[in-house]
C-alpha atoms as a PDB file:
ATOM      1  CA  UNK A   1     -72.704  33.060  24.604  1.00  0.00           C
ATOM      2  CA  UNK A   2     -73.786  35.828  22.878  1.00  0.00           C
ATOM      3  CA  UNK A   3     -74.201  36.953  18.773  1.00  0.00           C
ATOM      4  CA  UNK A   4     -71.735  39.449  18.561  1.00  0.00           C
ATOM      5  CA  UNK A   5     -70.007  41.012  15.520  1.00  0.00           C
ATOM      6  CA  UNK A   6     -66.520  42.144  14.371  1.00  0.00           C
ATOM      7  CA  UNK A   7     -66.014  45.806  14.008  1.00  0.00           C
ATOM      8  CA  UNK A   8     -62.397  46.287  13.053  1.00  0.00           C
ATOM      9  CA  UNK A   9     -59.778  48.239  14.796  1.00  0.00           C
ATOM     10  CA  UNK A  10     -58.582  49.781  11.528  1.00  0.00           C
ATOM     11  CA  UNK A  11     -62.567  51.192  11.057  1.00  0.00           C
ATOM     12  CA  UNK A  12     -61.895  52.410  15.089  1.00  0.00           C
ATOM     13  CA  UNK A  13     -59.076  54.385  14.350  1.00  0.00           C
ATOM     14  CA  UNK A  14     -60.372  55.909  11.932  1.00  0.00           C
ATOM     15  CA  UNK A  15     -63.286  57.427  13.785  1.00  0.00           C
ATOM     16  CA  UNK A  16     -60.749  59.743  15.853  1.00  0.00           C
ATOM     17  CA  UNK A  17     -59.877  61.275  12.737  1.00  0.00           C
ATOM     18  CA  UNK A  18     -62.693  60.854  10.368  1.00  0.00           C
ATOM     19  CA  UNK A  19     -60.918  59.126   7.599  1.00  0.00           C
ATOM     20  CA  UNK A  20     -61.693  56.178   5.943  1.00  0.00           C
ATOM     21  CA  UNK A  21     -60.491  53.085   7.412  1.00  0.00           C
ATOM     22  CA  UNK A  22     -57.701  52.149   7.939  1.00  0.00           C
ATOM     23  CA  UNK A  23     -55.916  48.681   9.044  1.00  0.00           C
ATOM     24  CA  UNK A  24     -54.335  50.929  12.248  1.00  0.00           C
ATOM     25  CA  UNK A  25     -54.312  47.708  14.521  1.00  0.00           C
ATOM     26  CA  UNK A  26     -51.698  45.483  16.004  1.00  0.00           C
ATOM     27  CA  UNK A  27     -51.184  42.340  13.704  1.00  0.00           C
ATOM     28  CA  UNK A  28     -50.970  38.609  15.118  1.00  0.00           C
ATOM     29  CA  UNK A  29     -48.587  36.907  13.365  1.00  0.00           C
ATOM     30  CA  UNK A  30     -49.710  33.756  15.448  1.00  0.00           C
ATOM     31  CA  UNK A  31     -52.254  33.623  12.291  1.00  0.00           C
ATOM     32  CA  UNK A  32     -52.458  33.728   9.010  1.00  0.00           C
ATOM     33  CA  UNK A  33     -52.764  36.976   7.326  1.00  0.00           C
ATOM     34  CA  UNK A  34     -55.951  37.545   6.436  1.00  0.00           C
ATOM     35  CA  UNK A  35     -57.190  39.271   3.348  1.00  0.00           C
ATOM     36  CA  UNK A  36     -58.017  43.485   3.760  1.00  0.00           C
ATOM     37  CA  UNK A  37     -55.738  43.288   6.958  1.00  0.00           C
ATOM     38  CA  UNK A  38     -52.025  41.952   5.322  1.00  0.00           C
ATOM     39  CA  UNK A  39     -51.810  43.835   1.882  1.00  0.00           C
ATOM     40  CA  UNK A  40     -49.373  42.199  -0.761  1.00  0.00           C
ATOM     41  CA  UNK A  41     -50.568  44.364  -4.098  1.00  0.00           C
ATOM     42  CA  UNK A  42     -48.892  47.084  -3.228  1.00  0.00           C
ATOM     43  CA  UNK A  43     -48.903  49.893  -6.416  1.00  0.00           C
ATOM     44  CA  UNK A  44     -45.604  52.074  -6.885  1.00  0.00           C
ATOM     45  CA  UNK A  45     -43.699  49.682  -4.043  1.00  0.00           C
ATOM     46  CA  UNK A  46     -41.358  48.649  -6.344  1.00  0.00           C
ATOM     47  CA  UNK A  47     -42.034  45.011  -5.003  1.00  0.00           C
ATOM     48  CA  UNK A  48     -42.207  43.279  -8.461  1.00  0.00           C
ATOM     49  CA  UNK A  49     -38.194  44.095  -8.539  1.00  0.00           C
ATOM     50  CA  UNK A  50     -37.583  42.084  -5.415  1.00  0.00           C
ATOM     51  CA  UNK A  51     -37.159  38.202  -5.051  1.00  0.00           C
ATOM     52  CA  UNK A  52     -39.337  36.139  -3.062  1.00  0.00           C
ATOM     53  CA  UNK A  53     -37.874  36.254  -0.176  1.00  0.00           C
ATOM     54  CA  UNK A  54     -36.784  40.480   0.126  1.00  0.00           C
ATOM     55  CA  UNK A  55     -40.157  41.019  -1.344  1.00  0.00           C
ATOM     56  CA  UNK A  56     -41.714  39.206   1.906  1.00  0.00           C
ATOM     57  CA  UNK A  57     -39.744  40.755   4.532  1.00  0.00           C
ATOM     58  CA  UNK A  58     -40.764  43.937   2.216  1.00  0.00           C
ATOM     59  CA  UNK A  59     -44.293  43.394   2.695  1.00  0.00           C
ATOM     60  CA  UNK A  60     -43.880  42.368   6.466  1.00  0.00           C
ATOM     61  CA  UNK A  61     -42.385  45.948   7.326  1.00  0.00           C
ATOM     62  CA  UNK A  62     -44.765  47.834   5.060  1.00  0.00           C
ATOM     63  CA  UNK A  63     -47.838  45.963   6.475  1.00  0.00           C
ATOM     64  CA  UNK A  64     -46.373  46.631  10.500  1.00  0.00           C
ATOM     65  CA  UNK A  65     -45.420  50.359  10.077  1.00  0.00           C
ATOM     66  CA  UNK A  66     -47.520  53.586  10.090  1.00  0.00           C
ATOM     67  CA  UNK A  67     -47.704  55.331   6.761  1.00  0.00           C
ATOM     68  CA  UNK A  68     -46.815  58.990   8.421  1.00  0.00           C
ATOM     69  CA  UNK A  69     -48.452  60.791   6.429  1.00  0.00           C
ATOM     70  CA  UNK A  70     -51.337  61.845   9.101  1.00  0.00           C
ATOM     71  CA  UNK A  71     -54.177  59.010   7.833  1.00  0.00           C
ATOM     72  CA  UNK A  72     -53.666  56.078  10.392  1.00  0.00           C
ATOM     73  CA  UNK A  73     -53.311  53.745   7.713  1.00  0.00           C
ATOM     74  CA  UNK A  74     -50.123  51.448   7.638  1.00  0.00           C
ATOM     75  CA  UNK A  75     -47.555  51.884   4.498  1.00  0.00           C
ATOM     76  CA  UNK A  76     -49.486  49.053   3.061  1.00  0.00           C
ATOM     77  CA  UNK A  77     -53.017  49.543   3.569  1.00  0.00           C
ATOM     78  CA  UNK A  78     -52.327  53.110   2.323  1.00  0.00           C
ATOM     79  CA  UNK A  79     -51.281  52.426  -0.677  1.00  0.00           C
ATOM     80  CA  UNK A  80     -54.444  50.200  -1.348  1.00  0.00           C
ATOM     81  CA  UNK A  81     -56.695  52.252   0.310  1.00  0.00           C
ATOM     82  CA  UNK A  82     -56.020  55.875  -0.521  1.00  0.00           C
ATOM     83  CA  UNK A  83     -53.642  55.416  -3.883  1.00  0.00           C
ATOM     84  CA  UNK A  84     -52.895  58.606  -4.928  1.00  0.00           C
ATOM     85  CA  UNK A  85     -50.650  59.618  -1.271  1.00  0.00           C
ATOM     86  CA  UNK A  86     -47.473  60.551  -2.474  1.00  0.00           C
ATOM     87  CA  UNK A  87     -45.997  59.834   1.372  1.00  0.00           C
ATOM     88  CA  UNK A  88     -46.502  56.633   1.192  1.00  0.00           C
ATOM     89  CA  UNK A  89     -45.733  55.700  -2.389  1.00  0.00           C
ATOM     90  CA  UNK A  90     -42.587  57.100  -1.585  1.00  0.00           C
ATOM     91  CA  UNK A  91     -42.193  55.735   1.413  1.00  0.00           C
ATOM     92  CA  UNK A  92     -42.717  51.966   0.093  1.00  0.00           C
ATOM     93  CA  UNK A  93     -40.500  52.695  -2.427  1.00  0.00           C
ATOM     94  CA  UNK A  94     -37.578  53.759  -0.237  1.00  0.00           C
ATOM     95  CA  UNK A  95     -38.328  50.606   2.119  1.00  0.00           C
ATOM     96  CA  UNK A  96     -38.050  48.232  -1.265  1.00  0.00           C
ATOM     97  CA  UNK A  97     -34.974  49.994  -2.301  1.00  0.00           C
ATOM     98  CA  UNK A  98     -32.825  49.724   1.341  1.00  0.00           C
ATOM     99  CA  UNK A  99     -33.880  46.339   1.313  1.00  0.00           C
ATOM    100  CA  UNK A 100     -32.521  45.348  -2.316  1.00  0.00           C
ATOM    101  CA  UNK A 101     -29.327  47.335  -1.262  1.00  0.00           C
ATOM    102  CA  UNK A 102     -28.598  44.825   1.660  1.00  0.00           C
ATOM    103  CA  UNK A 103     -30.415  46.766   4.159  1.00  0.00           C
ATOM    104  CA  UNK A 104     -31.272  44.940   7.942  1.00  0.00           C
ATOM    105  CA  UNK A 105     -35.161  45.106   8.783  1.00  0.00           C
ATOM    106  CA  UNK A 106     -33.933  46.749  11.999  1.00  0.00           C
ATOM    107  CA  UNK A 107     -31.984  49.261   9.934  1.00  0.00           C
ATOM    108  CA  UNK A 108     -34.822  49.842   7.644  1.00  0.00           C
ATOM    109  CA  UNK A 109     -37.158  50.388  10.205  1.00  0.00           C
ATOM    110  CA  UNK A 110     -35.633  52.874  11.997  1.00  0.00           C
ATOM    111  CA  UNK A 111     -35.317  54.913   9.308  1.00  0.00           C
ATOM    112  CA  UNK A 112     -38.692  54.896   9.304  1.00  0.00           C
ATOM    113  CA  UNK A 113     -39.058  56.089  12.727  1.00  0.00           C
ATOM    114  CA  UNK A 114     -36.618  58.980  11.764  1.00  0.00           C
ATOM    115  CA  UNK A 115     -39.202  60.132   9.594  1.00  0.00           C
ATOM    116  CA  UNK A 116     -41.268  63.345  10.887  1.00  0.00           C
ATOM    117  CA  UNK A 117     -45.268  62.343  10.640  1.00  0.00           C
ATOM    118  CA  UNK A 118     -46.720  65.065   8.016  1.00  0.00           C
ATOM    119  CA  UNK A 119     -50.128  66.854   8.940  1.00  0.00           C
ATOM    120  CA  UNK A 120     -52.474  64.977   6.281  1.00  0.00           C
ATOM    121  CA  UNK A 121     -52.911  68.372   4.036  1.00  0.00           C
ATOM    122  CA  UNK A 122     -49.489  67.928   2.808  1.00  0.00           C
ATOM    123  CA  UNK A 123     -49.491  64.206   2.262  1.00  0.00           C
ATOM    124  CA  UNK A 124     -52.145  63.662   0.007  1.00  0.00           C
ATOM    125  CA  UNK A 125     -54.083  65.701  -2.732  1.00  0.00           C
ATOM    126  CA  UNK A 126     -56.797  68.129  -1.912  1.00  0.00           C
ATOM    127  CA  UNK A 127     -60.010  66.616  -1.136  1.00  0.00           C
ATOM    128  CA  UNK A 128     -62.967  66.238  -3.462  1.00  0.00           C
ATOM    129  CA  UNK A 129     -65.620  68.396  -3.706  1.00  0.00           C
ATOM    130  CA  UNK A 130     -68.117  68.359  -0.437  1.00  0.00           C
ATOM    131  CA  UNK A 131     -70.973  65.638  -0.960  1.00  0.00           C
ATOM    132  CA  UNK A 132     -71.204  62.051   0.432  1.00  0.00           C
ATOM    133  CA  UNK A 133     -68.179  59.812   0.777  1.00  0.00           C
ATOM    134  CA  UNK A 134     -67.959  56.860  -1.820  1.00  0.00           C
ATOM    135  CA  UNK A 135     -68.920  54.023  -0.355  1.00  0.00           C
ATOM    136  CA  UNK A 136     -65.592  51.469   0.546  1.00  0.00           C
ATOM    137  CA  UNK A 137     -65.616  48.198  -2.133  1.00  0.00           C
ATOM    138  CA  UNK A 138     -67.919  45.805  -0.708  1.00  0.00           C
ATOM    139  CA  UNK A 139     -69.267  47.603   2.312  1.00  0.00           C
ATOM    140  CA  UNK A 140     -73.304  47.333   1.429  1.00  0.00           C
ATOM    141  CA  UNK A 141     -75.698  48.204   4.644  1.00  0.00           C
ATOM    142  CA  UNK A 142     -73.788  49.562   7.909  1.00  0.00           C
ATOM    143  CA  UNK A 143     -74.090  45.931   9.770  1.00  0.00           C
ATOM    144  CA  UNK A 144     -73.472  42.904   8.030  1.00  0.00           C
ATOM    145  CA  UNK A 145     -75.145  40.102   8.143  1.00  0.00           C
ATOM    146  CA  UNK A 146     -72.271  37.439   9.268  1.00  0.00           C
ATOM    147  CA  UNK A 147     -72.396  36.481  12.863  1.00  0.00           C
ATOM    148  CA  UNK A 148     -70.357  35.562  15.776  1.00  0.00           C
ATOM    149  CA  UNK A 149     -70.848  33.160  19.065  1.00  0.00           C
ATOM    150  CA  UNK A 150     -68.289  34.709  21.838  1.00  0.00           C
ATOM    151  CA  UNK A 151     -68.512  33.873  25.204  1.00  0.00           C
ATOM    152  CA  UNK A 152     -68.606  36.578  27.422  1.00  0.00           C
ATOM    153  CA  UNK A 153     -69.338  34.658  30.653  1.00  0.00           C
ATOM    154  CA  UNK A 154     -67.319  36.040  33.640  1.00  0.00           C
ATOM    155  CA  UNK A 155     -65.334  38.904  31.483  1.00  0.00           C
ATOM    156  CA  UNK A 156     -65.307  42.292  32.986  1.00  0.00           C
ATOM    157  CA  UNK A 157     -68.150  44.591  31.334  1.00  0.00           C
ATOM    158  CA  UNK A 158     -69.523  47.978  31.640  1.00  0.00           C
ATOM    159  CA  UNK A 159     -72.938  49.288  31.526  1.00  0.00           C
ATOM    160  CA  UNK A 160     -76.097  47.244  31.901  1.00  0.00           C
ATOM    161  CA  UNK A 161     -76.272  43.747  32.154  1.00  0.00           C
ATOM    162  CA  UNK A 162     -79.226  43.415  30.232  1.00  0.00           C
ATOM    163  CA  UNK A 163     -78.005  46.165  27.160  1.00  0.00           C
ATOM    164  CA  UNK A 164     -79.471  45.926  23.938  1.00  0.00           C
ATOM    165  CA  UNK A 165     -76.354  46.411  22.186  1.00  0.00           C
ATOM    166  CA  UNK A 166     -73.166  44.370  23.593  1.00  0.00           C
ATOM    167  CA  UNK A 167     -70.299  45.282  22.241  1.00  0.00           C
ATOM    168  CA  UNK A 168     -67.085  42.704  22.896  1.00  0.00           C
ATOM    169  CA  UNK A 169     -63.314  44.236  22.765  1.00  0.00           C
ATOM    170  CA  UNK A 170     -60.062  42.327  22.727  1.00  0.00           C
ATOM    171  CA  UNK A 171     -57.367  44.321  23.762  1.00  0.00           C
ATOM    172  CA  UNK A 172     -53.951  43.953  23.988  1.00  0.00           C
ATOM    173  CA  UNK A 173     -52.181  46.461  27.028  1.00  0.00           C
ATOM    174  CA  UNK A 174     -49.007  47.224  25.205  1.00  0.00           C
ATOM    175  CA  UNK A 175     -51.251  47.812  21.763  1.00  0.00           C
ATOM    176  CA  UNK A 176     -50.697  51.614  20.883  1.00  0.00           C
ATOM    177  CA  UNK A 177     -53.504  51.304  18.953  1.00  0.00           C
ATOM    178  CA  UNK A 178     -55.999  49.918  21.621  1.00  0.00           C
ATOM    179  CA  UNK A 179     -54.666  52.640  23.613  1.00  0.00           C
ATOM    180  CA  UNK A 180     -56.134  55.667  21.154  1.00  0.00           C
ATOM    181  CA  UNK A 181     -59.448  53.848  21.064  1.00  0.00           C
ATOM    182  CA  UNK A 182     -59.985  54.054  24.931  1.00  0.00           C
ATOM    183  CA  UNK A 183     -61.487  58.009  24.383  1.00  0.00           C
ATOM    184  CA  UNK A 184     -63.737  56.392  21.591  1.00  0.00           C
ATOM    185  CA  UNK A 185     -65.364  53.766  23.244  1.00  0.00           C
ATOM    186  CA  UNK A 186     -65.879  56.008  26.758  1.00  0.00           C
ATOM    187  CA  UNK A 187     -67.620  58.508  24.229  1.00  0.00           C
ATOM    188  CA  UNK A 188     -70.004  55.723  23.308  1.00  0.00           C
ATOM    189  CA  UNK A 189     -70.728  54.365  26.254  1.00  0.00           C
ATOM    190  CA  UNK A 190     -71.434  58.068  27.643  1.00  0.00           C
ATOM    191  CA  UNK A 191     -73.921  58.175  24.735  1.00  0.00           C
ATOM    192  CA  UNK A 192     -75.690  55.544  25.307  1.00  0.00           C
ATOM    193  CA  UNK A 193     -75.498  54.961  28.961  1.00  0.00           C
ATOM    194  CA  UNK A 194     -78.134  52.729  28.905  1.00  0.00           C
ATOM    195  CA  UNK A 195     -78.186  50.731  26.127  1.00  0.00           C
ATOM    196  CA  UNK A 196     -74.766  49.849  25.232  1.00  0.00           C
ATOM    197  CA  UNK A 197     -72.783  47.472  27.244  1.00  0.00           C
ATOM    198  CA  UNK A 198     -68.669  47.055  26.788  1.00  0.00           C
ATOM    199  CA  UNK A 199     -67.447  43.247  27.478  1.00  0.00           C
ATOM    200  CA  UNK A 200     -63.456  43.312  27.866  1.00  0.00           C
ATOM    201  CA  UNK A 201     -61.640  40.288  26.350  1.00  0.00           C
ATOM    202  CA  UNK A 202     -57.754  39.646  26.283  1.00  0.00           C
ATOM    203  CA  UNK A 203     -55.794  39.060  23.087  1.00  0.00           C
ATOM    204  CA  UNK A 204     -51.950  40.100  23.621  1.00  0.00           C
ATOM    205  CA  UNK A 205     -50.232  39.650  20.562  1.00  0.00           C
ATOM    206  CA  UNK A 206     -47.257  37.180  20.572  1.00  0.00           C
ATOM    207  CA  UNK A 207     -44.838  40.014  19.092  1.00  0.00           C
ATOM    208  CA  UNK A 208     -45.557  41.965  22.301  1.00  0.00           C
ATOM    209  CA  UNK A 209     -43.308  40.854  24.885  1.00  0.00           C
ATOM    210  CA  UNK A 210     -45.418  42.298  27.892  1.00  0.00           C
ATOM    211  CA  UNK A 211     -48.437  41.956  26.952  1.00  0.00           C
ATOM    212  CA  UNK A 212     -48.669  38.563  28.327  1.00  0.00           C
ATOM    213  CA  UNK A 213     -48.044  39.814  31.817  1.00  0.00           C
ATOM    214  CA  UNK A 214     -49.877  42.769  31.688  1.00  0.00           C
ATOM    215  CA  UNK A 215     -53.260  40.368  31.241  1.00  0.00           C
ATOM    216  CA  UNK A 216     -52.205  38.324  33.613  1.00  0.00           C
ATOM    217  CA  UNK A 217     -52.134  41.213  35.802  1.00  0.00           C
ATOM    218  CA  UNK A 218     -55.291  42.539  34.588  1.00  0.00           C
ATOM    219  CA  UNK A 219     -56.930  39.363  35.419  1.00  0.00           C
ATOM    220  CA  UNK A 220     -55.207  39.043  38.579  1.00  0.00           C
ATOM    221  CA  UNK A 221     -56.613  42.625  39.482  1.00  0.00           C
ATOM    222  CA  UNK A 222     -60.113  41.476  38.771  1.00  0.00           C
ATOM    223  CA  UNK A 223     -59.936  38.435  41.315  1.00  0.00           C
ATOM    224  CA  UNK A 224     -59.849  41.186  43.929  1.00  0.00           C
ATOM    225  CA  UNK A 225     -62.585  43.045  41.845  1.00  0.00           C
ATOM    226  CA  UNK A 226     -59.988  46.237  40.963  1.00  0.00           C
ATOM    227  CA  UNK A 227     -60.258  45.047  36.725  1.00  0.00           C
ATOM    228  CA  UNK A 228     -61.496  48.499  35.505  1.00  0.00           C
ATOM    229  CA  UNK A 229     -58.870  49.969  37.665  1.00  0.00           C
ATOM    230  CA  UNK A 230     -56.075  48.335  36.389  1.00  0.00           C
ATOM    231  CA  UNK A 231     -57.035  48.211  33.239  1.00  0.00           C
ATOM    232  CA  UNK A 232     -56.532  51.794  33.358  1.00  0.00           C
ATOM    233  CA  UNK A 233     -53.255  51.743  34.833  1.00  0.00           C
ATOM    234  CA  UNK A 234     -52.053  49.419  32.358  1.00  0.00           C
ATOM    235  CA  UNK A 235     -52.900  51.857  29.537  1.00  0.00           C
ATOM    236  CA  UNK A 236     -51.248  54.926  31.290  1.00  0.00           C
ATOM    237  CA  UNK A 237     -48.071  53.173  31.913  1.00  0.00           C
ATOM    238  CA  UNK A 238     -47.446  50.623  28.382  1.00  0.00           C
ATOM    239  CA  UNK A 239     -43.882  51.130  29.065  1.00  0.00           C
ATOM    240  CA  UNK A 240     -44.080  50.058  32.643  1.00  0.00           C
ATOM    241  CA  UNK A 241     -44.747  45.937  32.224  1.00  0.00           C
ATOM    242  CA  UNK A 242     -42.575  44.075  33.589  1.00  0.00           C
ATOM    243  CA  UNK A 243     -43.142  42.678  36.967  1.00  0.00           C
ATOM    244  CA  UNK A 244     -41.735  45.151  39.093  1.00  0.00           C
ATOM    245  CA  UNK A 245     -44.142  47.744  37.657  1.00  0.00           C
ATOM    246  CA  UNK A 246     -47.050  45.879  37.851  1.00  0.00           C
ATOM    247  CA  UNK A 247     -46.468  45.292  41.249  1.00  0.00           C
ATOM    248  CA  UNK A 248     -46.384  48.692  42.030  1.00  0.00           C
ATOM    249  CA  UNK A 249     -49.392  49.335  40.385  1.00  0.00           C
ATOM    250  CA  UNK A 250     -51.040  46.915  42.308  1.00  0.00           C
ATOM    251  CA  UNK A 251     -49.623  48.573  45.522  1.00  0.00           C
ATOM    252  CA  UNK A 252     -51.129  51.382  44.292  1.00  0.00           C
ATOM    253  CA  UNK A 253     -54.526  50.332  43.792  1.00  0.00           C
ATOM    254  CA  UNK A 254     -54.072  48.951  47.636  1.00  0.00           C
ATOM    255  CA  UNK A 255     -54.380  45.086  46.513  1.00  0.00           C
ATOM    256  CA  UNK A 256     -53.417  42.134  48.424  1.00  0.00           C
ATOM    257  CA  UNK A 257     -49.623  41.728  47.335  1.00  0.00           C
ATOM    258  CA  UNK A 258     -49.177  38.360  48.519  1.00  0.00           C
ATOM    259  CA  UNK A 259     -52.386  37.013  46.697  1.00  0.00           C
ATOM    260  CA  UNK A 260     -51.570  38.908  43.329  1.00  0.00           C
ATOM    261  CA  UNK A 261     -48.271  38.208  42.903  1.00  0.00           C
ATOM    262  CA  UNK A 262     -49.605  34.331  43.156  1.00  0.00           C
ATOM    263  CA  UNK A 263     -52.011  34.981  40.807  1.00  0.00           C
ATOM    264  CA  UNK A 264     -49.508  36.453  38.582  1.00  0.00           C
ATOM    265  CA  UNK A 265     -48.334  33.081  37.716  1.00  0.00           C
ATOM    266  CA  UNK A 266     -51.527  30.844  38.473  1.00  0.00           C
ATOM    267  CA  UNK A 267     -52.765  27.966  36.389  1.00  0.00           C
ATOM    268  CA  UNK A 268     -56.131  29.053  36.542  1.00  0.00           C
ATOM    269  CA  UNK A 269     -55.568  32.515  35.347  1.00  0.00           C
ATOM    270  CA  UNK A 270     -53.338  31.484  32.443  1.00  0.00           C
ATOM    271  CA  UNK A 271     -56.378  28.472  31.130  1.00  0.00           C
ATOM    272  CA  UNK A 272     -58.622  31.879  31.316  1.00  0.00           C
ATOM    273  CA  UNK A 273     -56.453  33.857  29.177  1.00  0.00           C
ATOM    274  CA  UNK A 274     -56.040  31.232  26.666  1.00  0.00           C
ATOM    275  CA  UNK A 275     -59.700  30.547  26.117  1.00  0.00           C
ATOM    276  CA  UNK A 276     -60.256  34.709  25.698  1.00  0.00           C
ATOM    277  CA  UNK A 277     -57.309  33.774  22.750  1.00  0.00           C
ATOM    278  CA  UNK A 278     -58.628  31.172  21.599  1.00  0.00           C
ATOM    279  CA  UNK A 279     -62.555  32.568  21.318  1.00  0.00           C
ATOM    280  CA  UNK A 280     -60.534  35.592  19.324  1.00  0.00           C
ATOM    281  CA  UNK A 281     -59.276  32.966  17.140  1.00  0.00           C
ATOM    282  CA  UNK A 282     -62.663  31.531  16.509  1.00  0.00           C
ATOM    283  CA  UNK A 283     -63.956  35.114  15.738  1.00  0.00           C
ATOM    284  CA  UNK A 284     -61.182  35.259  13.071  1.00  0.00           C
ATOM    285  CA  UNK A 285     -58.945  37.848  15.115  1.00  0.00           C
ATOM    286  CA  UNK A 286     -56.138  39.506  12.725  1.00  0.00           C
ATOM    287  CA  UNK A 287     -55.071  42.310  15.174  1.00  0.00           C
ATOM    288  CA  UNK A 288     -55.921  44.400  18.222  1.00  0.00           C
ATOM    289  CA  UNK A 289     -57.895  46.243  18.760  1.00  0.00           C
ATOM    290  CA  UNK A 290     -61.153  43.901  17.528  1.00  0.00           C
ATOM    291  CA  UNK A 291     -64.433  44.882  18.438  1.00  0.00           C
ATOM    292  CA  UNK A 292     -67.885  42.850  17.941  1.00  0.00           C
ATOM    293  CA  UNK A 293     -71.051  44.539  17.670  1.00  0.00           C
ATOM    294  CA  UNK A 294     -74.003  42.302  18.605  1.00  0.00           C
ATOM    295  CA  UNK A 295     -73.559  39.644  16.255  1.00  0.00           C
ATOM    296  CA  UNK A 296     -73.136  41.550  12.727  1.00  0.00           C
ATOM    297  CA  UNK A 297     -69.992  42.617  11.091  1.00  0.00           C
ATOM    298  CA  UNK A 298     -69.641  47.009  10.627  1.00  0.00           C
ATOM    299  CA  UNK A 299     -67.680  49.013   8.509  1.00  0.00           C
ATOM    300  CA  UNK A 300     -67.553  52.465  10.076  1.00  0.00           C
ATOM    301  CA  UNK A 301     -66.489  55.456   8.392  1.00  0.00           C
ATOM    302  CA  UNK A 302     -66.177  57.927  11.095  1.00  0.00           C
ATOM    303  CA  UNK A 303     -68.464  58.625  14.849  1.00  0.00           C
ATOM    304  CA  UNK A 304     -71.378  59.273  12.788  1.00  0.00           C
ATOM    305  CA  UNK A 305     -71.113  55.836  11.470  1.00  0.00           C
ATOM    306  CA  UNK A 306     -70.743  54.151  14.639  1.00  0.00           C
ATOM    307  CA  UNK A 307     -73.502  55.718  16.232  1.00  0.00           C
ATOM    308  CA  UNK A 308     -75.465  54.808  13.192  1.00  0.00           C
ATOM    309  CA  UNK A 309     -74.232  51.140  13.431  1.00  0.00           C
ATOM    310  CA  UNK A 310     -75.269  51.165  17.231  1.00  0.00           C
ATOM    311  CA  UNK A 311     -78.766  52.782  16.386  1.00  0.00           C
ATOM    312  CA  UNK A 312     -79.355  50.372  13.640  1.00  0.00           C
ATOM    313  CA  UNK A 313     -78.544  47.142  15.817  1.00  0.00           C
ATOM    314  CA  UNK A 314     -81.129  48.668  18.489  1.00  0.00           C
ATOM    315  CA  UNK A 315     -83.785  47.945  15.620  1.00  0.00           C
ATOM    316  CA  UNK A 316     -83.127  44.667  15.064  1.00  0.00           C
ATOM    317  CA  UNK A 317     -84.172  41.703  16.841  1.00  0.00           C
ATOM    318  CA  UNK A 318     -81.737  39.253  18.461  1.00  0.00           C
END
């Protein structure tokens, strides 16, 4: 087991862009919402007009799609965390609207997708005047002091063994959003090469109707030690998951056929996936991509502040 700590997806996708962060994950609705992550004080939204029932397949949409408006927030989040975007005010408001109207979710969502993503500049007001950032409601020190017991036993990792700093990842393979973090987390580890190591744990989200294989394959990959190598297959080809193309990745990679497609579907593999989802559950998992920082909870503003979250957990003792 080891101490580890959650450092939120929305925080990582942030640090591509250097905005403040942002709840750009994949939700699980196998569980609950959880407060910060599933917004339901939404200002401008027009929700209050809605009844009960509209206003929650309102707040469903709003909380699953991007705002668009260049910030990596969701439509909800946005309008919590950076109030005074027009984009997404008047994006809510359009969603709240189509619904009242008789609108489908289906129909209402692909407007959304019609929409063209504006560069940030023309979203949201000009930025304050240069000086330090305010810090987010709540936030205190860079780690936290809450703690969490994962076990890592037998996951795939890289970097040393014996790293001061363990940082654990669930990941989902059809996850857009675990996707953009892969260029983060191979810039940390190339920074500290020696004192960071990356633990991979699976989480697909129920919604995603691949993801389930594509761990399976994943893990089926790593009984004939090819994990990393799949892993990046998996990433590079999201829209490739069904069984016929994860077959032919494992062709590729020059595995044993016979023996993966068996392990496709074995017993064994699925109990191993469903303890990685249930130790996510125990960690209080509300989307992917979820990452734990030896054992204390970060809130990370940009690079900067991950590599400041790293160098402070190399100070303390575990």
């Amino acid at each position: 087991m080891i101490r580890t700590a959650a450092l939120g997806a929305a925080a990582l996708a942030a640090l591509a862009t250097g905005a403040a962060p942002a709840a750009a994950q994949c939700s699980n609705p196998g569980r609950p919402p959880e407060p910060g992550v599933y917004f339901r004080d939404l200002a401008g939204a027009g929700l209050e007009s809605l009844p009960p029932p509209l206003r929650e397949r309102s707040l469903g949409i709003l909380n699953g799609s991007p705002c668009l408006c260049g910030c990596r927030h969701t439509l909800a989040s946005c309008r919590v965390e950076e109030p005074r975007c027009e984009r997404s005010r008047r994006l809510a408001s359009e969603v709240t609207q189509r619904l009242a109207s008789g609108g489908t979710d289906a129909e209402v969502q692909a407007f959304l997708r019609s929409q063209p993503i504006l560069p940030r500049a023309l979203a949201t007001p000009a930025p304050q005047p240069p000086g330090p950032p305010p810090a987010p409601a709540g936030m205190g020190s860079v780690l936290d002091a809450r703690v969490f017991d994962i076990p890592i036993a037998g996951a795939p990792s890289r970097g040393p063994v014996d790293a001061p700093v363990t940082l654990v990842m669930f990941s989902d393979f059809q996850c857009p959003f675990c996707a953009r973090s892969l260029p983060l987390i191979e810039q940390t580890l190339n920074s500290f090469p020696s004192q960071v190591r990356l633990v991979f744990k699976h989480f697909p989200i129920p919604s995603h109707s691949l993801a389930h294989d594509a761990a399976m394959a994943a893990l089926a990959a790593q009984e004939q030690d090819r994990f990393w190598p799949m892993h990046d297959l998996l990433f590079a080809n999201r829209s490739e998951l069904e069984r016929p193309g994860l077959m032919r990745m494992a062709r590729s990679l020059g595995l044993d056929l016979q023996r993966f497609e068996r392990d496709l579907d074995s017993v064994e593999l699925q109990d191993r996936l469903r303890k990685d989802m249930d130790a996510g559950r125990a960690a209080e998992i509300t989307g992917t991509p979820m990452f734990y920082l030896n054992g204390r909870k970060v809130r990370i503003l940009s690079t900067t502040g991950l590599r400041q979250a790293i160098e402070e957990a190399l100070r303390i003792p575990f």
